[in-house]
PDB file of N, CA and C in Angstrom:
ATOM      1  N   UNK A   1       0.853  -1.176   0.000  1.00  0.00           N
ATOM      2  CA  UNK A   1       0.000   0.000   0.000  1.00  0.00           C
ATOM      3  C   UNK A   1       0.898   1.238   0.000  1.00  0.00           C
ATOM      4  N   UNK A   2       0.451   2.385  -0.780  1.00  0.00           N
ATOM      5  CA  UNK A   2       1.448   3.720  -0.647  1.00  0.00           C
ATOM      6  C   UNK A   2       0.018   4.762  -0.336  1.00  0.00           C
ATOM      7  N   UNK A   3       0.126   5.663   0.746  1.00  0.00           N
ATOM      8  CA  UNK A   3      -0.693   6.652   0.978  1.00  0.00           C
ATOM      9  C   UNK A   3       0.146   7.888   0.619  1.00  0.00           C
ATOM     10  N   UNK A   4      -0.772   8.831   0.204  1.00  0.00           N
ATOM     11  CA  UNK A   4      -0.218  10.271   0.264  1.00  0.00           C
ATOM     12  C   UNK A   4      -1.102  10.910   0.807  1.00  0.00           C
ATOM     13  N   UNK A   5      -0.473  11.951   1.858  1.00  0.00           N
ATOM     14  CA  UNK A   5      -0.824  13.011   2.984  1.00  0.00           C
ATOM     15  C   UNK A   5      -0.423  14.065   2.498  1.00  0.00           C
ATOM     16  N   UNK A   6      -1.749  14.954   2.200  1.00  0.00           N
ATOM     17  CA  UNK A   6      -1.715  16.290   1.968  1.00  0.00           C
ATOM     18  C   UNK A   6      -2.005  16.932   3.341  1.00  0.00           C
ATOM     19  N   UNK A   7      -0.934  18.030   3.714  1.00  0.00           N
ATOM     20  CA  UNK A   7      -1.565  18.265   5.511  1.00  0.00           C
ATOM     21  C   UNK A   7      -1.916  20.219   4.868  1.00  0.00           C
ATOM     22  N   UNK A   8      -2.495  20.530   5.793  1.00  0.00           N
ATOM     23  CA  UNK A   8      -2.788  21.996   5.237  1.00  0.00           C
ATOM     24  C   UNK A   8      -3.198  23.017   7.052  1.00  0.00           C
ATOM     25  N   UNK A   9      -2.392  24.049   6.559  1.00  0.00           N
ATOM     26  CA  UNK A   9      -2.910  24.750   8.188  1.00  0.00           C
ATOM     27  C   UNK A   9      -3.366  25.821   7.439  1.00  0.00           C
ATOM     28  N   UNK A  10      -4.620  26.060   8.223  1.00  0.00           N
ATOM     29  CA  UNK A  10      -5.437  27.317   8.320  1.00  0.00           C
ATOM     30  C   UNK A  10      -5.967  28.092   8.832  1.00  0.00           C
ATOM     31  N   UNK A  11      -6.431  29.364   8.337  1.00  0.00           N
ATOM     32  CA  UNK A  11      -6.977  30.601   9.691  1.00  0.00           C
ATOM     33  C   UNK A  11      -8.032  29.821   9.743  1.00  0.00           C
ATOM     34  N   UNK A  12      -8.106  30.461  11.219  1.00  0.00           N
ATOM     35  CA  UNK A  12      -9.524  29.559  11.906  1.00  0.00           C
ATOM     36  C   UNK A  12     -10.711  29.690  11.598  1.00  0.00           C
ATOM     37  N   UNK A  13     -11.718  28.985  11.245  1.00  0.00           N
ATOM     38  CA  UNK A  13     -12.840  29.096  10.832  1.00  0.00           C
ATOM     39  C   UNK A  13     -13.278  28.637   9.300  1.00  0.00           C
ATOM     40  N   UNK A  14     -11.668  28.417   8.548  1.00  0.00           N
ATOM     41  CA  UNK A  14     -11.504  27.658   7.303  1.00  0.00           C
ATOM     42  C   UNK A  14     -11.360  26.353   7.025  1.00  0.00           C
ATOM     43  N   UNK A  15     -11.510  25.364   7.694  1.00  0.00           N
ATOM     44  CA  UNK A  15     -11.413  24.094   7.568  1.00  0.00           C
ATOM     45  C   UNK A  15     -12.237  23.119   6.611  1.00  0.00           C
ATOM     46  N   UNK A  16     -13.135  23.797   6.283  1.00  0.00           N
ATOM     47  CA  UNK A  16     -14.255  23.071   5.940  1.00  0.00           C
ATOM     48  C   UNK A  16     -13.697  23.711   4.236  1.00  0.00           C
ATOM     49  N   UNK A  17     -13.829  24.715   4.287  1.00  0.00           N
ATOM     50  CA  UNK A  17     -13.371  25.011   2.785  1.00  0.00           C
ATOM     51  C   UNK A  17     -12.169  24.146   1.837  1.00  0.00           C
ATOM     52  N   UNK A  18     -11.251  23.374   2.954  1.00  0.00           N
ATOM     53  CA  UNK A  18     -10.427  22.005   2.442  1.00  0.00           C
ATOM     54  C   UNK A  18     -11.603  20.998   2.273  1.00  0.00           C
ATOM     55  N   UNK A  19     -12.206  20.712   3.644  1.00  0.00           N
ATOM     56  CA  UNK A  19     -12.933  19.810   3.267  1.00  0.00           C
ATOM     57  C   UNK A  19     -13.625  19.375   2.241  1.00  0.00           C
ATOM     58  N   UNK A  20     -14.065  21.022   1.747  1.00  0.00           N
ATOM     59  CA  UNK A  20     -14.972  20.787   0.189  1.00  0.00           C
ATOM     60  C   UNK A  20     -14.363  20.436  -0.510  1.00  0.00           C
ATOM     61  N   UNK A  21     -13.236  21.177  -1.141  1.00  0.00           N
ATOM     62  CA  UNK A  21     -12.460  21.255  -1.879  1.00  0.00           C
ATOM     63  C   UNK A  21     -12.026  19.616  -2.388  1.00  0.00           C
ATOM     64  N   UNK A  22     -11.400  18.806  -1.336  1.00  0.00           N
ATOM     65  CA  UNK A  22     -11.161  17.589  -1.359  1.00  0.00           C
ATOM     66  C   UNK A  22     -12.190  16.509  -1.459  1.00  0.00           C
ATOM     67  N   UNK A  23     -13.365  16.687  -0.973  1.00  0.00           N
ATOM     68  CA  UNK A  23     -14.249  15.843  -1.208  1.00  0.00           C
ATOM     69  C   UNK A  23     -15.027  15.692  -2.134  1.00  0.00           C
ATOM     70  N   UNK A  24     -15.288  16.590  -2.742  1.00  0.00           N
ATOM     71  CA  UNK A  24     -16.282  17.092  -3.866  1.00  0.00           C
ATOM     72  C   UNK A  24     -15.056  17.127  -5.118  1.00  0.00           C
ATOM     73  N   UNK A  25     -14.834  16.167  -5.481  1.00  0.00           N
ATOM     74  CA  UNK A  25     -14.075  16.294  -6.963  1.00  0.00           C
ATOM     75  C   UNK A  25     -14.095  15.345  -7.844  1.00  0.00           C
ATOM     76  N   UNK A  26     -15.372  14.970  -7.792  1.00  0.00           N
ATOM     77  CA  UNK A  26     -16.183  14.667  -9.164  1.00  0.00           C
ATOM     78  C   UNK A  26     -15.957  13.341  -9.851  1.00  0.00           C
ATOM     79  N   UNK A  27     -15.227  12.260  -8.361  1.00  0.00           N
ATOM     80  CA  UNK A  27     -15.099  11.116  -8.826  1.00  0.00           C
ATOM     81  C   UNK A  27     -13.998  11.202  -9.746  1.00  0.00           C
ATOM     82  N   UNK A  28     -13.375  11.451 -10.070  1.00  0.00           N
ATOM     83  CA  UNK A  28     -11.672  11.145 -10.996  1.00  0.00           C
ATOM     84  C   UNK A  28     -10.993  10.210 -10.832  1.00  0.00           C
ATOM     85  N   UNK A  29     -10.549  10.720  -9.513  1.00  0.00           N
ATOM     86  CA  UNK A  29      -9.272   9.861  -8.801  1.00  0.00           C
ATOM     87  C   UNK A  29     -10.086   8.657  -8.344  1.00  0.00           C
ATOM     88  N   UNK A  30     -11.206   8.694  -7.905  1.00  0.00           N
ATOM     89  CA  UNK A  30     -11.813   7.187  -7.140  1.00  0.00           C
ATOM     90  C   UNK A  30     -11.910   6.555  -8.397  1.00  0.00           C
ATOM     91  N   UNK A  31     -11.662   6.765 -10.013  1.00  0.00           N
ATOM     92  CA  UNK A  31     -11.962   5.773 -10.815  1.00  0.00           C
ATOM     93  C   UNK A  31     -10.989   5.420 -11.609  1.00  0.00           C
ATOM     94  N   UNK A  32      -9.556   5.936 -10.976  1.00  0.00           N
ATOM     95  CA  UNK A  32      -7.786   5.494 -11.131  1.00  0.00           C
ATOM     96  C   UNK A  32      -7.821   4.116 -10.749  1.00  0.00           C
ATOM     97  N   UNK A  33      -7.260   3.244 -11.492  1.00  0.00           N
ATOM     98  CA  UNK A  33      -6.510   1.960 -10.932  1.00  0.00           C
ATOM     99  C   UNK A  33      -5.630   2.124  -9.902  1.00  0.00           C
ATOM    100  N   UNK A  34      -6.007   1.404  -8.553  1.00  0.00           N
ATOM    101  CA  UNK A  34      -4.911   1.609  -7.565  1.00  0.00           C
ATOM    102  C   UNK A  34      -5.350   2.170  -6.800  1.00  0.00           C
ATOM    103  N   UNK A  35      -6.495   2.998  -7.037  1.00  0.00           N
ATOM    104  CA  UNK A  35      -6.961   3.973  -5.813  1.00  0.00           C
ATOM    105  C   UNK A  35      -7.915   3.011  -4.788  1.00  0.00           C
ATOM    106  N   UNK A  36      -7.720   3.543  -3.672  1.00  0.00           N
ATOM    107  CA  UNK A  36      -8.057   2.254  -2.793  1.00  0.00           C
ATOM    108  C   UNK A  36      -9.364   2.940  -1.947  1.00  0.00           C
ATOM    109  N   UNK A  37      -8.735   4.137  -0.639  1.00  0.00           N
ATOM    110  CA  UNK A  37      -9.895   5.482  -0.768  1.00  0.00           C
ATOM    111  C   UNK A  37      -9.362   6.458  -0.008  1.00  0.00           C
ATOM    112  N   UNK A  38      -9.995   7.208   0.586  1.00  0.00           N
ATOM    113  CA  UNK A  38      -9.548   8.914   0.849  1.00  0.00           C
ATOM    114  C   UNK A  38     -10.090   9.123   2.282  1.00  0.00           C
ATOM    115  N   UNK A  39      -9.530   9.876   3.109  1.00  0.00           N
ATOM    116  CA  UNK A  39      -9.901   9.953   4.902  1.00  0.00           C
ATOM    117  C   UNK A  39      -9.088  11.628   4.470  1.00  0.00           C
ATOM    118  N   UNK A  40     -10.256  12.247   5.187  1.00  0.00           N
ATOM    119  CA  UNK A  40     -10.017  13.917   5.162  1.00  0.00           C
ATOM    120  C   UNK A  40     -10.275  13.822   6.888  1.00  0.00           C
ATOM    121  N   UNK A  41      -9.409  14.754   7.650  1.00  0.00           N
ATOM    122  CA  UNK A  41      -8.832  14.483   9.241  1.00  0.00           C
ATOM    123  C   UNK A  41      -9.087  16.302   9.426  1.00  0.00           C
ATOM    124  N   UNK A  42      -9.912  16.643  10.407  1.00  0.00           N
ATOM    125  CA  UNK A  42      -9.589  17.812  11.421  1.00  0.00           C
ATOM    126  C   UNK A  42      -9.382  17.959  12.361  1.00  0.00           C
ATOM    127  N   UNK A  43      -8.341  18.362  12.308  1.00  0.00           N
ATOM    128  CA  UNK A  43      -7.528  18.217  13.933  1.00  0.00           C
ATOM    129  C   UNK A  43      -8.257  19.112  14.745  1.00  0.00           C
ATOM    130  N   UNK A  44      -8.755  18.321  16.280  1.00  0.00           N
ATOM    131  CA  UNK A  44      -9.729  19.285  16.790  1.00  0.00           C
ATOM    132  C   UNK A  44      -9.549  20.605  17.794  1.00  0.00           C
ATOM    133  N   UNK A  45      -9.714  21.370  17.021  1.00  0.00           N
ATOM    134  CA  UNK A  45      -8.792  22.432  18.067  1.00  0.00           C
ATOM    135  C   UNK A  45     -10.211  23.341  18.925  1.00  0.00           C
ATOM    136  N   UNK A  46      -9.499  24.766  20.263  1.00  0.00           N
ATOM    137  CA  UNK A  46     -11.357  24.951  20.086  1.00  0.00           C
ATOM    138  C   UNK A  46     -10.803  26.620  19.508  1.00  0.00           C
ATOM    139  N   UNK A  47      -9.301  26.943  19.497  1.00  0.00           N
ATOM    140  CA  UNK A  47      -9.358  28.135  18.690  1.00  0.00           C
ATOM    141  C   UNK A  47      -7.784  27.922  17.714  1.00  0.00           C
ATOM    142  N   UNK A  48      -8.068  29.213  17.237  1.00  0.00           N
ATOM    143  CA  UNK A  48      -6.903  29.378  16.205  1.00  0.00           C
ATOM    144  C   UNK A  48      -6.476  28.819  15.432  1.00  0.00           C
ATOM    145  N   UNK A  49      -5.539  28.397  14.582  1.00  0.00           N
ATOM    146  CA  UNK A  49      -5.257  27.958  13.146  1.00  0.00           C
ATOM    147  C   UNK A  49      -5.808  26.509  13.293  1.00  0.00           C
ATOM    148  N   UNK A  50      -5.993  25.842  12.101  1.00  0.00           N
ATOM    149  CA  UNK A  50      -6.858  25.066  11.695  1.00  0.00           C
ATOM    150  C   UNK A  50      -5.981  23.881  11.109  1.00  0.00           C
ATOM    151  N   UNK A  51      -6.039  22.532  11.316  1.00  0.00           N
ATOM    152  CA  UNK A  51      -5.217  22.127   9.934  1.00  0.00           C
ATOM    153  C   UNK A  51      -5.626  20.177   9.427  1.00  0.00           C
ATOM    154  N   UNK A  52      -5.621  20.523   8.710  1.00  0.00           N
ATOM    155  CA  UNK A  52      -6.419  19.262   7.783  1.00  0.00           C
ATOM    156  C   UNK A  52      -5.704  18.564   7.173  1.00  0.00           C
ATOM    157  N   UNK A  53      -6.014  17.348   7.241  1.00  0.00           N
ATOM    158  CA  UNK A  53      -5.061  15.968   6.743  1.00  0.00           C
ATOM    159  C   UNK A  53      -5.911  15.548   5.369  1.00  0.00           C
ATOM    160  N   UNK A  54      -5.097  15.156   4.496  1.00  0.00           N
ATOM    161  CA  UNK A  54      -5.620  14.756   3.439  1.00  0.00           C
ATOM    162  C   UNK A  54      -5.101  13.205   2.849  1.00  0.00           C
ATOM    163  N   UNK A  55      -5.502  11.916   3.605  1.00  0.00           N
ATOM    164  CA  UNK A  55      -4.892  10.798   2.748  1.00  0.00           C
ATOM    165  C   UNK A  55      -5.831   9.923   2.090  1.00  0.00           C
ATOM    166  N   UNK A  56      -4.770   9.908   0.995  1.00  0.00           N
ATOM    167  CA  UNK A  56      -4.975   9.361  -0.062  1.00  0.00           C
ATOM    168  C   UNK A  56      -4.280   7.798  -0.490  1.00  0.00           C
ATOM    169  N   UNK A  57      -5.001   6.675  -0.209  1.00  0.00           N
ATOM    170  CA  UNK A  57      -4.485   5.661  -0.265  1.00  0.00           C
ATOM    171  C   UNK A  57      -4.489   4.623  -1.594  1.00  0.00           C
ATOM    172  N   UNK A  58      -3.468   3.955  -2.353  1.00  0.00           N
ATOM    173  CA  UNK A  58      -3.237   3.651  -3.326  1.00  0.00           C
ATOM    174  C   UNK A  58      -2.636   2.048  -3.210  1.00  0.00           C
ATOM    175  N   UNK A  59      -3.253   0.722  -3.788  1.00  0.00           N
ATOM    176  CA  UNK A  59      -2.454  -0.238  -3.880  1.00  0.00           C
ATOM    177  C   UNK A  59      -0.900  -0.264  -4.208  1.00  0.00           C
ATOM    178  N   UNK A  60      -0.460   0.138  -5.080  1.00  0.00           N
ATOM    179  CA  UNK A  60       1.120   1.141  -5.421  1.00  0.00           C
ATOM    180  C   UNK A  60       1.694   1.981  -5.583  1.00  0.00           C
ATOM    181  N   UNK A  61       2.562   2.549  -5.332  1.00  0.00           N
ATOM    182  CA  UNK A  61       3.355   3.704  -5.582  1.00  0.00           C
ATOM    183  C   UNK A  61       2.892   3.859  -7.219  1.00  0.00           C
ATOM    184  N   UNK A  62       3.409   2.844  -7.827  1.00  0.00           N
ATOM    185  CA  UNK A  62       3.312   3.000  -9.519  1.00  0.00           C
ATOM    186  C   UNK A  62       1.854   3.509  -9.775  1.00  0.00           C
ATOM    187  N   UNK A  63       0.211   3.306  -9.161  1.00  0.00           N
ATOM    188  CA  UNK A  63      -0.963   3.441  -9.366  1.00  0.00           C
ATOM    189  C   UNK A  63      -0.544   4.673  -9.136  1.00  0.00           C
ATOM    190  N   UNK A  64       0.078   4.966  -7.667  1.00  0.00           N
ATOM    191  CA  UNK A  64       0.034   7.020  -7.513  1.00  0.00           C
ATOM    192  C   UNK A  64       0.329   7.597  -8.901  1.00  0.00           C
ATOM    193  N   UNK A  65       1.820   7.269  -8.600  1.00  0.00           N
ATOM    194  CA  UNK A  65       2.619   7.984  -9.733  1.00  0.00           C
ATOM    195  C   UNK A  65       1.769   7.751 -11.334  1.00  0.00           C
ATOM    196  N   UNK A  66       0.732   7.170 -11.987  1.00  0.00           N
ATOM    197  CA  UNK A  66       0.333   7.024 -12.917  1.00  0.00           C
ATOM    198  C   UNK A  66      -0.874   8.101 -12.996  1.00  0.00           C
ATOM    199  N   UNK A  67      -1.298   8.019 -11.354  1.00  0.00           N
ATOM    200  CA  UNK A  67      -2.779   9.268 -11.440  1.00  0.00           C
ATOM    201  C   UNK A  67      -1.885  10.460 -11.754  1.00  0.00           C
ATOM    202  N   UNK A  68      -0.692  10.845 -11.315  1.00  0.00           N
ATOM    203  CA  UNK A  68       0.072  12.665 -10.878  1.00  0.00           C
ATOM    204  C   UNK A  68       0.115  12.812 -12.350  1.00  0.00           C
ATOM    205  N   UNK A  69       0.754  11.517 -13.349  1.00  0.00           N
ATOM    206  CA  UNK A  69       1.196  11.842 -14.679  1.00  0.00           C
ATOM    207  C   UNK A  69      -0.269  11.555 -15.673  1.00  0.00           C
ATOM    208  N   UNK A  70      -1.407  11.146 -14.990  1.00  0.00           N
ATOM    209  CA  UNK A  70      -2.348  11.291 -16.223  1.00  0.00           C
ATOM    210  C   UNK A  70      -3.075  12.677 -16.580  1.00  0.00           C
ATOM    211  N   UNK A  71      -3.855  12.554 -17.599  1.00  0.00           N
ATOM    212  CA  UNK A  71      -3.830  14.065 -18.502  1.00  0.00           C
ATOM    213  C   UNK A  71      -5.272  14.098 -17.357  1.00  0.00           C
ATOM    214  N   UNK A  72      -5.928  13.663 -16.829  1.00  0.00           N
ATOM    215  CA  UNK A  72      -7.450  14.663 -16.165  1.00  0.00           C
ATOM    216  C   UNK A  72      -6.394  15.050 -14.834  1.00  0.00           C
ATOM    217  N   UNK A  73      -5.088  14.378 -13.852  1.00  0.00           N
ATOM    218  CA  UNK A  73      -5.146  15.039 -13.387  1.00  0.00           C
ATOM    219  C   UNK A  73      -3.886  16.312 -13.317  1.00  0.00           C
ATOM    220  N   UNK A  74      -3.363  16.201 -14.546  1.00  0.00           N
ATOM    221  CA  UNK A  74      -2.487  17.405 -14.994  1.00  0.00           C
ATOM    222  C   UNK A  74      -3.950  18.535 -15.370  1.00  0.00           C
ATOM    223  N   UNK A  75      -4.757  18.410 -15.934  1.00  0.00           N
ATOM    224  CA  UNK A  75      -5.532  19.141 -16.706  1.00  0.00           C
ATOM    225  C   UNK A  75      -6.171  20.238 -15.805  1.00  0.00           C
ATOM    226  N   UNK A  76      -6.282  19.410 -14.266  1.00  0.00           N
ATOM    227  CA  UNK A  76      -6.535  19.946 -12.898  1.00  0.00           C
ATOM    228  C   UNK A  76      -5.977  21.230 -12.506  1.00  0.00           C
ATOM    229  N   UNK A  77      -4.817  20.738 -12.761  1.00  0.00           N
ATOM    230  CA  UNK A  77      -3.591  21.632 -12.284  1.00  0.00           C
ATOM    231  C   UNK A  77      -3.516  22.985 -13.447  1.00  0.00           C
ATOM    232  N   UNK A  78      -3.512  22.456 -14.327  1.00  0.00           N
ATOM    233  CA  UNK A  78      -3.633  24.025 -15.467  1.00  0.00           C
ATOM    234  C   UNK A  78      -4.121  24.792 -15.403  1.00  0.00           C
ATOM    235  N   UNK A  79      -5.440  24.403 -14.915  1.00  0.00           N
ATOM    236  CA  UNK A  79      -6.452  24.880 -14.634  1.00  0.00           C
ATOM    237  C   UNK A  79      -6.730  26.147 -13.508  1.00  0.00           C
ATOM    238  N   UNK A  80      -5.838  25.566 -12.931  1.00  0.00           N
ATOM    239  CA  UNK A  80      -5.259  26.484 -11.483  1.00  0.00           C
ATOM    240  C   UNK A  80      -4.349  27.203 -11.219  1.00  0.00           C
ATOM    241  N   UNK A  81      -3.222  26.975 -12.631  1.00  0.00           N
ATOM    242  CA  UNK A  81      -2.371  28.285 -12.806  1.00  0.00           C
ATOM    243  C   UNK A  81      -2.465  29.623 -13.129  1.00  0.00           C
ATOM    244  N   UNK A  82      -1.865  30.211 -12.542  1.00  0.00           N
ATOM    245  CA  UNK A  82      -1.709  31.568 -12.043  1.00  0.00           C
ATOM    246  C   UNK A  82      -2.476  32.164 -11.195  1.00  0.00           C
ATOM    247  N   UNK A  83      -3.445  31.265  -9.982  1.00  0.00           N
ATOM    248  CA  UNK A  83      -4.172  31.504  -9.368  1.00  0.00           C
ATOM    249  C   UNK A  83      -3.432  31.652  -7.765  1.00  0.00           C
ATOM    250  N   UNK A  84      -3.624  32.561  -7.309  1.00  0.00           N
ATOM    251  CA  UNK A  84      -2.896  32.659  -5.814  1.00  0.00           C
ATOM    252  C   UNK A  84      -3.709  31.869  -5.043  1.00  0.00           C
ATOM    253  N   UNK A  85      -2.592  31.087  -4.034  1.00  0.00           N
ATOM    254  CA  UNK A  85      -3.302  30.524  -3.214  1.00  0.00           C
ATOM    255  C   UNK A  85      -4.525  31.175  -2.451  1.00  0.00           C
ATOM    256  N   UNK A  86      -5.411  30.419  -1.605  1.00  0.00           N
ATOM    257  CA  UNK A  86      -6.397  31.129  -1.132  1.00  0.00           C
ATOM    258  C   UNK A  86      -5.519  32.083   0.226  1.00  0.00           C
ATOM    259  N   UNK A  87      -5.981  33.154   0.983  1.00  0.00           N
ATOM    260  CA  UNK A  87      -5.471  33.799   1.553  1.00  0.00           C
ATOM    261  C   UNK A  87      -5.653  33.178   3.063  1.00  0.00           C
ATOM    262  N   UNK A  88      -6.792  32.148   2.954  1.00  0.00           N
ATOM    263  CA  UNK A  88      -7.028  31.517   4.405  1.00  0.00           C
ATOM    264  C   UNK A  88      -5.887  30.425   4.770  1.00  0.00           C
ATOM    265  N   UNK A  89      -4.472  29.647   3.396  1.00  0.00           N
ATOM    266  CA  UNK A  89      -4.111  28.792   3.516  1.00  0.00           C
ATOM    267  C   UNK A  89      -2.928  29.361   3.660  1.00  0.00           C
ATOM    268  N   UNK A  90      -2.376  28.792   5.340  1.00  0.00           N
ATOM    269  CA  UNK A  90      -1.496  29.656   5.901  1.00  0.00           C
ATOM    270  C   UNK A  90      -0.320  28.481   5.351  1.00  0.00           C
ATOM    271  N   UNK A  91      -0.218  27.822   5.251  1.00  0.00           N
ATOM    272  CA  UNK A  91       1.238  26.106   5.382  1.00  0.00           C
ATOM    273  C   UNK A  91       0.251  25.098   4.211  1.00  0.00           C
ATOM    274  N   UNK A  92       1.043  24.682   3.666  1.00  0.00           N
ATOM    275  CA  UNK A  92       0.375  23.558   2.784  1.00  0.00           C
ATOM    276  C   UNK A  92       1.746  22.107   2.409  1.00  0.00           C
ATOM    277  N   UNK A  93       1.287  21.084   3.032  1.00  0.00           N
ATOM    278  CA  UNK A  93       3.021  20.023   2.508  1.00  0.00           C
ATOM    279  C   UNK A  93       2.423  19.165   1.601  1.00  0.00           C
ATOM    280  N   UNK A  94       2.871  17.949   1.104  1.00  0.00           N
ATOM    281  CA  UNK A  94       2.806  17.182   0.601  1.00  0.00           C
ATOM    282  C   UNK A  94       4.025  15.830   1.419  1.00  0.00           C
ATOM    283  N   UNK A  95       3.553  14.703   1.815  1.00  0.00           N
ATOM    284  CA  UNK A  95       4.519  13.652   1.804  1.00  0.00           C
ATOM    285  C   UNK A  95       3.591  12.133   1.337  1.00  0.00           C
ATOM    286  N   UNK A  96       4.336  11.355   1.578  1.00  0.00           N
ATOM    287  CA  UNK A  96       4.188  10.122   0.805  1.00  0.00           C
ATOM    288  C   UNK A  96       4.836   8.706   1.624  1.00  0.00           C
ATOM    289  N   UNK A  97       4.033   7.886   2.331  1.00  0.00           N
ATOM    290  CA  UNK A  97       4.687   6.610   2.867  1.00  0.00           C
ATOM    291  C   UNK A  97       4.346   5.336   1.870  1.00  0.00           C
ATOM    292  N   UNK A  98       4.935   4.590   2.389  1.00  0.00           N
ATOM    293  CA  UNK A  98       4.732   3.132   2.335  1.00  0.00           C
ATOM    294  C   UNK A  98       4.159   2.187   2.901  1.00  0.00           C
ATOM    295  N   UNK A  99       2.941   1.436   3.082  1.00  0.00           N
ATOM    296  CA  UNK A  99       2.662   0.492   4.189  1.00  0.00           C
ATOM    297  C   UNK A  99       3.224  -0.858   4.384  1.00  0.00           C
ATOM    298  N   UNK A 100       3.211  -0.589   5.468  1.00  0.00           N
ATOM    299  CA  UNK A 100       4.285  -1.956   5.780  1.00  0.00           C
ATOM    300  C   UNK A 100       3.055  -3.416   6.382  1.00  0.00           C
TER     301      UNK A 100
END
């Protein structure tokens, strides 16, 4: 199994605007070979910055790496150039494990 964790910190009161964002996308990726499924995480705070887990779990590394390089989800990304991040998204990472 290979998961990828998108983590994201935000001003407070924005959390949910990841949430949409990530959940609502129109079936794509759930209909990749390899894709296994998706757990969106809010860390529960009761004030101040915000920050949201995004994993994404995949039978292989090779299934990941085949969704990043296919054309719907490059087409994603074009789509979104030259657009400034939103102003609520204070930190944004990307990492990637292995399951053992």
């Amino acid at each position: 199994m290979f998961c990828q964790i998108k983590r994201f910190v935000v001003k407070e009161g924005y959390s949910q605007q990841i949430v949409e964002r990530f959940s609502n996308r129109g079936g794509l990726v759930e209909q990749q070979p390899g894709f296994i499924d998706r757990d969106i995480l809010v860390k529960k705070v009761r004030r101040g910055d915000e920050e949201v887990l995004v994993m994404m779990r995949w039978e292989s590394e090779e299934d990941w790496k085949n969704w990043e390089k296919s054309p719907e989800h490059i087409a994603g990304h074009r789509a979104k150039q030259g657009n400034a991040k939103p102003e609520y998204v204070i930190e944004s990472s990307q990492d990637v494990y292995l399951g053992v």
